[in-house]
Protein backbone atom coordinates (compact mmCIF):
# COMPACT_ATOMS: atom_id res chain seq x y z
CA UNK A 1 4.26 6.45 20.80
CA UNK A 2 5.68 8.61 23.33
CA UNK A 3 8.91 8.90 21.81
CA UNK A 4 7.11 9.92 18.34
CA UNK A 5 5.07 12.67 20.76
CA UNK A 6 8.39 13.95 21.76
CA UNK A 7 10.13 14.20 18.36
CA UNK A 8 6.87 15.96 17.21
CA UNK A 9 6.96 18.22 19.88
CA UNK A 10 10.73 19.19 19.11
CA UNK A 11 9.48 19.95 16.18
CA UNK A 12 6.51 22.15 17.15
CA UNK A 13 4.01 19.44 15.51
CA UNK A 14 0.64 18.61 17.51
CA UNK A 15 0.80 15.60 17.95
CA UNK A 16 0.07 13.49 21.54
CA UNK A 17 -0.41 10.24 22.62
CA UNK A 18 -4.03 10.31 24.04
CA UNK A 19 -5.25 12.53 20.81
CA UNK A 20 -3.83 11.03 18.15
CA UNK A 21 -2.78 7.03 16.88
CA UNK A 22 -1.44 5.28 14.07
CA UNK A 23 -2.80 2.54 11.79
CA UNK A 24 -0.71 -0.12 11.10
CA UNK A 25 0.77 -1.20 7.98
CA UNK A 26 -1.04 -3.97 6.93
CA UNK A 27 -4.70 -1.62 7.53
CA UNK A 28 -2.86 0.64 5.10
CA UNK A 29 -1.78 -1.92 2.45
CA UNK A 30 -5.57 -2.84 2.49
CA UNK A 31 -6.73 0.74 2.22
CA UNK A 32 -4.50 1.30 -0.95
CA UNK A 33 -5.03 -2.64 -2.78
CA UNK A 34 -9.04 -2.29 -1.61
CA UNK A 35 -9.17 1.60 -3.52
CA UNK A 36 -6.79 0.66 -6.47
CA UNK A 37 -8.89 -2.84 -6.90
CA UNK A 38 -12.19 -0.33 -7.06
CA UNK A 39 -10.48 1.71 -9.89
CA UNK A 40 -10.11 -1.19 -11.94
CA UNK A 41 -12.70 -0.60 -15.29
CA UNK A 42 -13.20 -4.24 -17.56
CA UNK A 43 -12.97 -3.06 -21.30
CA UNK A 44 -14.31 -4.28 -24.51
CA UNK A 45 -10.77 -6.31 -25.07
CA UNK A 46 -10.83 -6.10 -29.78
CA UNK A 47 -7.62 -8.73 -30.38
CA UNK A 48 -5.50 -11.35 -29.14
CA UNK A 49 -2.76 -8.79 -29.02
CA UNK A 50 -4.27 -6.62 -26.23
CA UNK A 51 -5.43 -9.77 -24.19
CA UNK A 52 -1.85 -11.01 -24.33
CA UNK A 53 -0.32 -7.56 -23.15
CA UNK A 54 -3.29 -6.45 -20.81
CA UNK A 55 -2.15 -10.05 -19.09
CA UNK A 56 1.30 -9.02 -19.24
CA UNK A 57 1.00 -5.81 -17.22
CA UNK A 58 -1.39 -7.88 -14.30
CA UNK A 59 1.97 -10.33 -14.38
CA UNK A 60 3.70 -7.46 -13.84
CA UNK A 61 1.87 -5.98 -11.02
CA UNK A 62 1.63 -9.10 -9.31
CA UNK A 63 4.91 -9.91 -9.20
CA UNK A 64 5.84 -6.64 -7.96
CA UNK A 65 2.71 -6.80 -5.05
CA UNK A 66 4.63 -10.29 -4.19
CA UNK A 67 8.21 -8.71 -4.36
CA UNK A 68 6.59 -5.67 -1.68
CA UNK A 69 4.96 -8.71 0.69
CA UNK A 70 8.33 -10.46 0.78
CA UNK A 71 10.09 -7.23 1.63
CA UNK A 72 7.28 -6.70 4.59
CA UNK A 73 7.51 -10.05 5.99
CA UNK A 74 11.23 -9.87 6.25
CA UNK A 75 11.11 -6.32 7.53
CA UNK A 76 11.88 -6.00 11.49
CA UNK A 77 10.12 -3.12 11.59
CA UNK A 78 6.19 -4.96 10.81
């Protein structure tokens, strides 16, 4: 934190350690999956067709959520 206070005052940014903090990633992951999982609407689903591809794009996005946890968990940086 104090070597983010310095590079922020370099750079004329108000920013210090006592004032100010950071949430970590996993708080923000939650923020975003909690907000995006509120936007979800159910819809009156009329054939097989759109079941098959509404089911295809929730593949999709779970496969990429996994893909992003994998890359997290192997990150250093977490």
């Amino acid at each position: 934190m104090s070597a983010l206070e310095k590079t922020c005052q370099e750079k004329g940014i108000n920013f210090t350690v006592y004032n100010n903090h950071i949430r970590c990633m996993a708080y923000i992951i939650n923020l975003t999956v909690q907000d995006a999982l509120s936007n979800l609407k159910v819809g009156y689903i009329e054939s097989k067709d759109e079941i098959l591809n509404q089911n295809k794009e929730i593949v999709d996005v779970i496969s990429k959520l996994c893909k992003l946890v994998i890359k997290i968990l192997a990150s250093s940086q977490r």
